[in-house]
N, C-alpha and C. Protein backbone atom coordinates (compact mmCIF):
# COMPACT_ATOMS: atom_id res chain seq x y z
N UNK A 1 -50.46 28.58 -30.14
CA UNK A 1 -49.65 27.43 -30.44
C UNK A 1 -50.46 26.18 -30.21
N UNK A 2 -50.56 25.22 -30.91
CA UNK A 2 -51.26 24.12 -31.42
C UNK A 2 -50.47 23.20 -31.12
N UNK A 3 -50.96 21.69 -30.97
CA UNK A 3 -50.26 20.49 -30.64
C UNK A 3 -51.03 19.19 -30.81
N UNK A 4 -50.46 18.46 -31.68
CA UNK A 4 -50.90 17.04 -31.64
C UNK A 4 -50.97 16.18 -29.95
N UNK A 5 -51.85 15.39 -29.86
CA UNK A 5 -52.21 14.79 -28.37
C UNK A 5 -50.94 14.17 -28.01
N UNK A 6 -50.39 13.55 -29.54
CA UNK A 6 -48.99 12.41 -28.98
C UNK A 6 -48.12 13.18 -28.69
N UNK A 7 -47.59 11.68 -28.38
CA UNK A 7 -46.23 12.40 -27.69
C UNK A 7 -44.53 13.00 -27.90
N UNK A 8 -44.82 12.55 -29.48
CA UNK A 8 -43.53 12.43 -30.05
C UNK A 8 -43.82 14.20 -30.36
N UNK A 9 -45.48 14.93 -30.38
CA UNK A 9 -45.43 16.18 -30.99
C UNK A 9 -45.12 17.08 -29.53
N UNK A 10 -45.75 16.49 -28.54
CA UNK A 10 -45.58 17.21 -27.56
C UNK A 10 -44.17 17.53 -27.16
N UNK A 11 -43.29 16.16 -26.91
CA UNK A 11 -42.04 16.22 -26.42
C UNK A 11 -41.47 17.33 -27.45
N UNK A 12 -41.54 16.96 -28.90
CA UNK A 12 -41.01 18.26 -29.64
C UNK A 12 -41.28 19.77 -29.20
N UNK A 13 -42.84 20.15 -29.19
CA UNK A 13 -42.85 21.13 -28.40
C UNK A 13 -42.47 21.64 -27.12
N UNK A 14 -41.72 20.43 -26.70
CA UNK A 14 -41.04 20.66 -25.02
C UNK A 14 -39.46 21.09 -25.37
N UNK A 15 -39.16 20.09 -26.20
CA UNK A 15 -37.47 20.60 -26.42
C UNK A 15 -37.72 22.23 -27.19
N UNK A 16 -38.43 22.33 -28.04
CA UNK A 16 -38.46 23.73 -28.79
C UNK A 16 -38.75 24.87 -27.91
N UNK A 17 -38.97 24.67 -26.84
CA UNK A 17 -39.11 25.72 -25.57
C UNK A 17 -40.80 25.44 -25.49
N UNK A 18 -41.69 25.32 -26.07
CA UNK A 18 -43.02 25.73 -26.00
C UNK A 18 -44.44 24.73 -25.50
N UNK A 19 -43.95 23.56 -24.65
CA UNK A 19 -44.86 22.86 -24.12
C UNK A 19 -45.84 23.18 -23.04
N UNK A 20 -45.21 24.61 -22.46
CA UNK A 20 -46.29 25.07 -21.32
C UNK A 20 -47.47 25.98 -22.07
N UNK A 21 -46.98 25.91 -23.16
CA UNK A 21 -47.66 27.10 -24.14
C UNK A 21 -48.86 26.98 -24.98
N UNK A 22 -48.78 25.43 -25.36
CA UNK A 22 -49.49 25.11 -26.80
C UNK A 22 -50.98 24.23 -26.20
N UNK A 23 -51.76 24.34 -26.92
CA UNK A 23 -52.74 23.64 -27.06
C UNK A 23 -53.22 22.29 -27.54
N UNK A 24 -53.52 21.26 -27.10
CA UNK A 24 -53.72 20.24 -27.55
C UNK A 24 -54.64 20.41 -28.54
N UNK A 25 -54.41 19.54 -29.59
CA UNK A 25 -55.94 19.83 -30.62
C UNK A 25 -55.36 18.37 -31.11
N UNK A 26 -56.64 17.41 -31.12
CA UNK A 26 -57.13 16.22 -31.33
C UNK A 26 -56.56 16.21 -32.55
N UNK A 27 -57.15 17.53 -33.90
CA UNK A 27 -57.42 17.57 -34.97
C UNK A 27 -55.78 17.57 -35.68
N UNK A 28 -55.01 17.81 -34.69
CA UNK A 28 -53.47 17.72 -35.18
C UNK A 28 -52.95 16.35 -34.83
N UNK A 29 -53.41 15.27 -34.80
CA UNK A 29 -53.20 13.72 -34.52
C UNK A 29 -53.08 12.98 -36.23
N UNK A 30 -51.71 12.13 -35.75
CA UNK A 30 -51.30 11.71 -37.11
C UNK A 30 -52.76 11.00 -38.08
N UNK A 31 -53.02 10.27 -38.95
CA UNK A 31 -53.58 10.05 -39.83
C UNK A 31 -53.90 8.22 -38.80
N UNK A 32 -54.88 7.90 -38.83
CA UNK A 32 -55.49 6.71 -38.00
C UNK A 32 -55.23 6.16 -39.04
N UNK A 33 -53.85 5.16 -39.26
CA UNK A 33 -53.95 4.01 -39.72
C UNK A 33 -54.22 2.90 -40.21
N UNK A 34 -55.61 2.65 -39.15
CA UNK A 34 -56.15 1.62 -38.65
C UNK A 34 -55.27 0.19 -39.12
N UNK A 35 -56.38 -0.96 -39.55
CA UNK A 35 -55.30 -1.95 -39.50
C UNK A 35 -54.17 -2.08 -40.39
N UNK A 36 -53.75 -0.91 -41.05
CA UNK A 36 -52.20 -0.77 -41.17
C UNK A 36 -50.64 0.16 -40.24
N UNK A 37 -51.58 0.45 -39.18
CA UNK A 37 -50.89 1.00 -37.87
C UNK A 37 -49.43 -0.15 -38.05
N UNK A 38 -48.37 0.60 -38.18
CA UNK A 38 -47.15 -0.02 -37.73
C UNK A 38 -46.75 -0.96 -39.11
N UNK A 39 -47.42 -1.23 -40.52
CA UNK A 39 -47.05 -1.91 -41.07
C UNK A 39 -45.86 -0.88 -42.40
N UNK A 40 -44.97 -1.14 -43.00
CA UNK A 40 -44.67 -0.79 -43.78
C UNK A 40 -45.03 -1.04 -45.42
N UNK A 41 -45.03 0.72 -46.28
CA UNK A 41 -45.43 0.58 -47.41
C UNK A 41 -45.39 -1.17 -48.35
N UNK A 42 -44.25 -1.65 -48.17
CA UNK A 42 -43.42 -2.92 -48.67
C UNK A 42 -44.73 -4.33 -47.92
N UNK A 43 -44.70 -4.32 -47.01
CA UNK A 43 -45.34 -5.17 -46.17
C UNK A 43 -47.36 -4.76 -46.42
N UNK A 44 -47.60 -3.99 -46.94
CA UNK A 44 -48.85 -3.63 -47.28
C UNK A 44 -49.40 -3.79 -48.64
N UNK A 45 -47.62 -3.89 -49.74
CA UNK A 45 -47.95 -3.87 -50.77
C UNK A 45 -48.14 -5.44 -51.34
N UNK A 46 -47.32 -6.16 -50.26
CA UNK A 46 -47.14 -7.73 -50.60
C UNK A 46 -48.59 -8.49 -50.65
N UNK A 47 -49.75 -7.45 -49.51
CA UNK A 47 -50.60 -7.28 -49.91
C UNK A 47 -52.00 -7.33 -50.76
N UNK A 48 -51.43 -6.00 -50.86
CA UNK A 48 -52.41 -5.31 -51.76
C UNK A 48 -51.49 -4.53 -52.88
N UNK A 49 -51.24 -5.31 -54.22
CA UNK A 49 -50.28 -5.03 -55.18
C UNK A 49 -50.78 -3.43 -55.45
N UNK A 50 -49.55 -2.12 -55.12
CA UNK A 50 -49.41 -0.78 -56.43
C UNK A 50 -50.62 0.41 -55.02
N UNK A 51 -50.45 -0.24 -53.64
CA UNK A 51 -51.02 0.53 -52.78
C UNK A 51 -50.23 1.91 -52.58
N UNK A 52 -50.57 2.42 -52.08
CA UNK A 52 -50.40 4.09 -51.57
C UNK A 52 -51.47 4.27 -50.97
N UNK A 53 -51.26 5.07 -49.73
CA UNK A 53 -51.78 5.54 -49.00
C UNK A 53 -52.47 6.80 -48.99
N UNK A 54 -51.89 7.70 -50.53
CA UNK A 54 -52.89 8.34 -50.63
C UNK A 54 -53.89 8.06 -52.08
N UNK A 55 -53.92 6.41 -52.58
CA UNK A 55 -54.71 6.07 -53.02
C UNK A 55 -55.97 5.83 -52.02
N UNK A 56 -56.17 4.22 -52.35
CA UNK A 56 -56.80 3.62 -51.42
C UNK A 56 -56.88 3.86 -49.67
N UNK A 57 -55.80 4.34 -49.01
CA UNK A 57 -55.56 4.53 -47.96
C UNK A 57 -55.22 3.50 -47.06
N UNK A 58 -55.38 3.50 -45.50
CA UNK A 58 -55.33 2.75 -44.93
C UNK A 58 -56.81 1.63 -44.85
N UNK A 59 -56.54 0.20 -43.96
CA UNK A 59 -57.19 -0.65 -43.99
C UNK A 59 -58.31 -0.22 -43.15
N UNK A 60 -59.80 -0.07 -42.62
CA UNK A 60 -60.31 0.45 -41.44
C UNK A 60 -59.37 1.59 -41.16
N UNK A 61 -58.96 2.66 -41.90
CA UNK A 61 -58.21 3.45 -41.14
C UNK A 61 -59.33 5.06 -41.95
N UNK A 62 -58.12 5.83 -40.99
CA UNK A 62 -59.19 7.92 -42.03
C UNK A 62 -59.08 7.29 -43.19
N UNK A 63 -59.68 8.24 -44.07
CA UNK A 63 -59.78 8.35 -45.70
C UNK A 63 -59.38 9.72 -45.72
N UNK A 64 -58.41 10.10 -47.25
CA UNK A 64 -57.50 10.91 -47.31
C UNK A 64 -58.09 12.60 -46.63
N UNK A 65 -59.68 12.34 -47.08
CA UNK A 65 -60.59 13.39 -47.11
C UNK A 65 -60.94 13.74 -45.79
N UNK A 66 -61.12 12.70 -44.85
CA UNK A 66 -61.31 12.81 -43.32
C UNK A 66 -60.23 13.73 -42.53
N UNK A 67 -58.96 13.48 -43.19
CA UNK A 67 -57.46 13.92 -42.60
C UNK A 67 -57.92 14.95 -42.81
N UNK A 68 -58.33 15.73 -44.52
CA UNK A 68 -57.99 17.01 -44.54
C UNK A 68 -59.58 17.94 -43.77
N UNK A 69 -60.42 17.24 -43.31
CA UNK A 69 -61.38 17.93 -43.17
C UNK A 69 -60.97 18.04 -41.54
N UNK A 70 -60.25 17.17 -40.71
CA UNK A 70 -59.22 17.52 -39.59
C UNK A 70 -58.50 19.05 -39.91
N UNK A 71 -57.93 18.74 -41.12
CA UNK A 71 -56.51 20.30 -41.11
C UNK A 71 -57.74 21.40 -41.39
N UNK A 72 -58.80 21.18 -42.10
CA UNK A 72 -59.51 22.16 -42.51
C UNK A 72 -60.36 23.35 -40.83
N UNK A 73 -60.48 22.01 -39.80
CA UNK A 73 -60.43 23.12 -38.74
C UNK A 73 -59.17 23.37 -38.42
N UNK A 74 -58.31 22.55 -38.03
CA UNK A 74 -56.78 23.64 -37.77
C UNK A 74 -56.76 24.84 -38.43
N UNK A 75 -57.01 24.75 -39.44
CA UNK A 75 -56.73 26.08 -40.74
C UNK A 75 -57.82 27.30 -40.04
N UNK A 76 -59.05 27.01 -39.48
CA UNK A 76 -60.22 27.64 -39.42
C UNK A 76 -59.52 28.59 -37.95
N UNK A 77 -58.65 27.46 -37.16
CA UNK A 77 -58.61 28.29 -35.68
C UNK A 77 -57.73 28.67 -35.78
N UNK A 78 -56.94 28.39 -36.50
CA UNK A 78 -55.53 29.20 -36.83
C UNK A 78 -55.35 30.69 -37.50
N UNK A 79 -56.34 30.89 -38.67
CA UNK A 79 -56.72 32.10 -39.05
C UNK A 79 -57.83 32.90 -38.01
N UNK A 80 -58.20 32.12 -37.62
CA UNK A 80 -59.24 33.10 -36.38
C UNK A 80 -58.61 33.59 -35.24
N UNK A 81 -57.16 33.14 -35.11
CA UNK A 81 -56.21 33.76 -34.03
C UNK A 81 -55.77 34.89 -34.04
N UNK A 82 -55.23 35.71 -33.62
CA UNK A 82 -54.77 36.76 -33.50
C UNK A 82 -53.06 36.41 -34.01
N UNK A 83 -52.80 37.18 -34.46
CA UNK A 83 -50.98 37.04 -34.93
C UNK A 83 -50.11 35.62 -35.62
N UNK A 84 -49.54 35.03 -35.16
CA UNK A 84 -49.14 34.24 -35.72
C UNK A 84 -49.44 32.47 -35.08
N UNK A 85 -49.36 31.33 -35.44
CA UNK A 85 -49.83 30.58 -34.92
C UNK A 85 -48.86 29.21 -35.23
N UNK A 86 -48.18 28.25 -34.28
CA UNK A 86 -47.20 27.54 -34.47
C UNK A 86 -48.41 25.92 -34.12
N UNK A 87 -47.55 25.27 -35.03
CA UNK A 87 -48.50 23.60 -34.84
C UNK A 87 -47.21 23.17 -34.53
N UNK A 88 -47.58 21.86 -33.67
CA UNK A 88 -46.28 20.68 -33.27
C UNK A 88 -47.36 19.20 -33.71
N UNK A 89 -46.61 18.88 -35.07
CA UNK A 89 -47.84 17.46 -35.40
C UNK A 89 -47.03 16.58 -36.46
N UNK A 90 -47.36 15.88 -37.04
CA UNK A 90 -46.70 14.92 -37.78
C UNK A 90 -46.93 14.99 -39.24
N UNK A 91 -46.06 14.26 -40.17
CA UNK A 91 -46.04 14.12 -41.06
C UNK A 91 -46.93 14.16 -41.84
N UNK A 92 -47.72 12.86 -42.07
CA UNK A 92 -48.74 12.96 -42.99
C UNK A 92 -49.91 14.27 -42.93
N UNK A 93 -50.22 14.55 -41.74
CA UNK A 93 -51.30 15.42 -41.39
C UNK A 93 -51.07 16.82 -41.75
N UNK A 94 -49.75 17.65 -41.88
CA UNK A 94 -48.93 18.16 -42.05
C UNK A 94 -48.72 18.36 -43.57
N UNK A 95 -48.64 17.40 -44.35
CA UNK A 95 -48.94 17.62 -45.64
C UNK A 95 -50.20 18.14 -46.25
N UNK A 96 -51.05 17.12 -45.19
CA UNK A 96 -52.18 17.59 -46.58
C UNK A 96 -52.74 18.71 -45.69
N UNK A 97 -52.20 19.66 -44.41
CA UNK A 97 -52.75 20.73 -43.85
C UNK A 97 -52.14 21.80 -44.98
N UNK A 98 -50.65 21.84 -45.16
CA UNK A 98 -50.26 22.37 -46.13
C UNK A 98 -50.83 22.72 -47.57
N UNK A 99 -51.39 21.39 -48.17
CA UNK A 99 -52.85 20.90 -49.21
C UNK A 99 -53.61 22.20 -48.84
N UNK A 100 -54.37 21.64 -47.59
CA UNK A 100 -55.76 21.96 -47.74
C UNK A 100 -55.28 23.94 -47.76
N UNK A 101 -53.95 24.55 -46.68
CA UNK A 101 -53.78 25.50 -46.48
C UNK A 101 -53.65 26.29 -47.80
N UNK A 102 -53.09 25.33 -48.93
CA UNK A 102 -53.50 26.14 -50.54
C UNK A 102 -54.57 26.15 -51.39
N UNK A 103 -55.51 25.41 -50.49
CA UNK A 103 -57.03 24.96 -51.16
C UNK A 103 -57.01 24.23 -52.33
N UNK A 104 -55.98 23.43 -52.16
CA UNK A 104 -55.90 22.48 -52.96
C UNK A 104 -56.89 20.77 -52.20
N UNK A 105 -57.30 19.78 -52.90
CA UNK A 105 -57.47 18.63 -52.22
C UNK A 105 -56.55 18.00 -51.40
N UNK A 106 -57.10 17.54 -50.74
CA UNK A 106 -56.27 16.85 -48.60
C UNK A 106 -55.48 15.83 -49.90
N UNK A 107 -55.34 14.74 -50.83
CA UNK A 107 -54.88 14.63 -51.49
C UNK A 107 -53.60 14.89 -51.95
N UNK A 108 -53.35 16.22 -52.40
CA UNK A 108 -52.44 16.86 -53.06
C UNK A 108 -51.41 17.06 -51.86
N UNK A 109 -51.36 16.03 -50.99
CA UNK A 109 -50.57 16.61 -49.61
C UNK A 109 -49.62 15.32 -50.17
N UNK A 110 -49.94 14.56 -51.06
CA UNK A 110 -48.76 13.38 -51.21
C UNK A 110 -47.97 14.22 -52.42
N UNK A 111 -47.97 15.64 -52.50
CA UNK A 111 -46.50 16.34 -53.19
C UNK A 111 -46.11 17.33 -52.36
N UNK A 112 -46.18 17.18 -51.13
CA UNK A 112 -45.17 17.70 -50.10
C UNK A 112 -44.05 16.53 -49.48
N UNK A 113 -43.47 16.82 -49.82
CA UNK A 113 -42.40 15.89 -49.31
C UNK A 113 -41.89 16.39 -47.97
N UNK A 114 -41.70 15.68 -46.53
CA UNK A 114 -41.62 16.26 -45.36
C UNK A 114 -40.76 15.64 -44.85
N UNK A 115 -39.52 15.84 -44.58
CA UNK A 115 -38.72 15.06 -43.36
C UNK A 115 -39.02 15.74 -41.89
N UNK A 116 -38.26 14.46 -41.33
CA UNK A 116 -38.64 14.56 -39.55
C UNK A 116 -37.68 15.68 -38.86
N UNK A 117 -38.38 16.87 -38.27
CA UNK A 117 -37.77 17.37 -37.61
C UNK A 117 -37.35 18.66 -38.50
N UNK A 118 -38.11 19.46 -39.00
CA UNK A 118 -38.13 20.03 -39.87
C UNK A 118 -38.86 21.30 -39.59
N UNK A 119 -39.22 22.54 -40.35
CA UNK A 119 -39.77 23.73 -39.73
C UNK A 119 -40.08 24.22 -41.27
N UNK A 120 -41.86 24.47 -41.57
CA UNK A 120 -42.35 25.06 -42.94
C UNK A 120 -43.23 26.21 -42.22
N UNK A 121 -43.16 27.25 -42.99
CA UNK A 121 -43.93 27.85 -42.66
C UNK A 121 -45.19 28.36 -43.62
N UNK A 122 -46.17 28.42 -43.16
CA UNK A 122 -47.53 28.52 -44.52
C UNK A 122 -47.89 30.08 -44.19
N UNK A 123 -47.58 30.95 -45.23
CA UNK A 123 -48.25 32.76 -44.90
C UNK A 123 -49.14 33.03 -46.06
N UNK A 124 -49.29 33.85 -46.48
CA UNK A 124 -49.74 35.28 -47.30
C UNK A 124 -48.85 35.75 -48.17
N UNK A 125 -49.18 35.92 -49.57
CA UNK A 125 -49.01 36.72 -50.69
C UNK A 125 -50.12 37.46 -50.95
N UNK A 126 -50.18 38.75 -49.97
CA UNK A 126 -51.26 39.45 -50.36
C UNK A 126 -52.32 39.01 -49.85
N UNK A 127 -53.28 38.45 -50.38
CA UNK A 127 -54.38 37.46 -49.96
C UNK A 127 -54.57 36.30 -50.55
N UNK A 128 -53.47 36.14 -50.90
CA UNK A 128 -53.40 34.71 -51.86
C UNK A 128 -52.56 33.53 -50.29
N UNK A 129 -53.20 32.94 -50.05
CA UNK A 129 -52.18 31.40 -49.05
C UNK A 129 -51.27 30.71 -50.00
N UNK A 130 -49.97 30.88 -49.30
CA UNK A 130 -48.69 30.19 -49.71
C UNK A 130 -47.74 29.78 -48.58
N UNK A 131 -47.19 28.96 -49.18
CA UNK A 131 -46.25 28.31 -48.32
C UNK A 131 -44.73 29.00 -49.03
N UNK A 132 -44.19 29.72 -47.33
CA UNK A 132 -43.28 30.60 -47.38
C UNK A 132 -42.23 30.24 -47.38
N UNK A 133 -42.05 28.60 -46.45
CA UNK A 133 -40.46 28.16 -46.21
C UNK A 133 -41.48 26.57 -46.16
N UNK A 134 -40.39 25.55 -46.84
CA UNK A 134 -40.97 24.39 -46.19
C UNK A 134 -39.45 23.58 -46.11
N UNK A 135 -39.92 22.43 -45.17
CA UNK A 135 -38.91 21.33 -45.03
C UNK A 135 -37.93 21.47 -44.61
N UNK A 136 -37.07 22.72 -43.82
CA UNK A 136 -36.34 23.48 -43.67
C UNK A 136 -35.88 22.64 -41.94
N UNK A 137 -34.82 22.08 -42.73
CA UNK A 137 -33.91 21.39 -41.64
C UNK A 137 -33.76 22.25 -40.11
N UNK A 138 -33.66 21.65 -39.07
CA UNK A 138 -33.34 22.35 -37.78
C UNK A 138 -31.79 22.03 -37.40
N UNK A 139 -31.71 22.81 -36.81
CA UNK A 139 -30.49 22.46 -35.39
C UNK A 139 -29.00 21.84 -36.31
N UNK A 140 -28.22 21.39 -36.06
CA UNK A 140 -26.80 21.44 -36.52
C UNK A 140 -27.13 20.13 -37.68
N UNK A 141 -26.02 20.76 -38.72
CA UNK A 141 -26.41 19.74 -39.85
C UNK A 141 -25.41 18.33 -40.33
């Protein structure tokens, strides 16, 4: 079991039963911002007219490719595990791990659509990588 450093992934892994359990991994840390940390799409675009973040990206922040070469070791220690393997991490990073987990480009993680608080799971067809369940609401609806 895997875990982003923050805290919003940890505490999740604490309410889900599994904070004595999981591993910190750096490489599961949301997407570095940089100087657009805290600003909204709207407030970025006033901007910089027709931005996206998985265009251009952030200001001084990762580049889309940096994120996925992050998920690309998650992916590496995750298949080198024995049995099954649970991440607690965030959104954006999360997408394009999903991306990179179909060997598609870190990129192609802006057509996962992800709400907060949610449970996907990425397996096997055979030897083909697929994503088995995604986006899959938790706890009372």
């Amino acid at each position: 079991m895997f875990a982003s450093p923050l805290s919003r992934a940890l505490d999740t892994a604490r309410i889900a039963g599994f904070r004595d359990r999981v591993e910190v991994l750096d490489d599961l840390r949301e997407w570095d911002y940089g100087d657009d940390e805290g600003r909204t799409t709207t407030e970025i675009r006033a901007d910089r007219r027709g931005w996206s973040i998985w265009g251009e990206g952030p200001q001084h922040g990762e580049t889309v490719d940096q994120v996925g070469d992050r998920a690309d070791r998650v992916i590496a220690r995750v298949r080198a595990a024995s049995g099954d393997a649970l991440c607690f991490a965030h959104g954006h990073v999360l997408r394009i791990l999903a991306a990179r987990w179909l060997e598609l480009p870190a990129v192609d993680g802006r057509l996962f659509a992800l709400s907060t608080a949610t449970v996907s799971v990425l397996g096997w067809e055979r030897e083909a990588p697929v994503i088995q369940r995604w986006n899959e609401a938790c706890g009372p609806s």
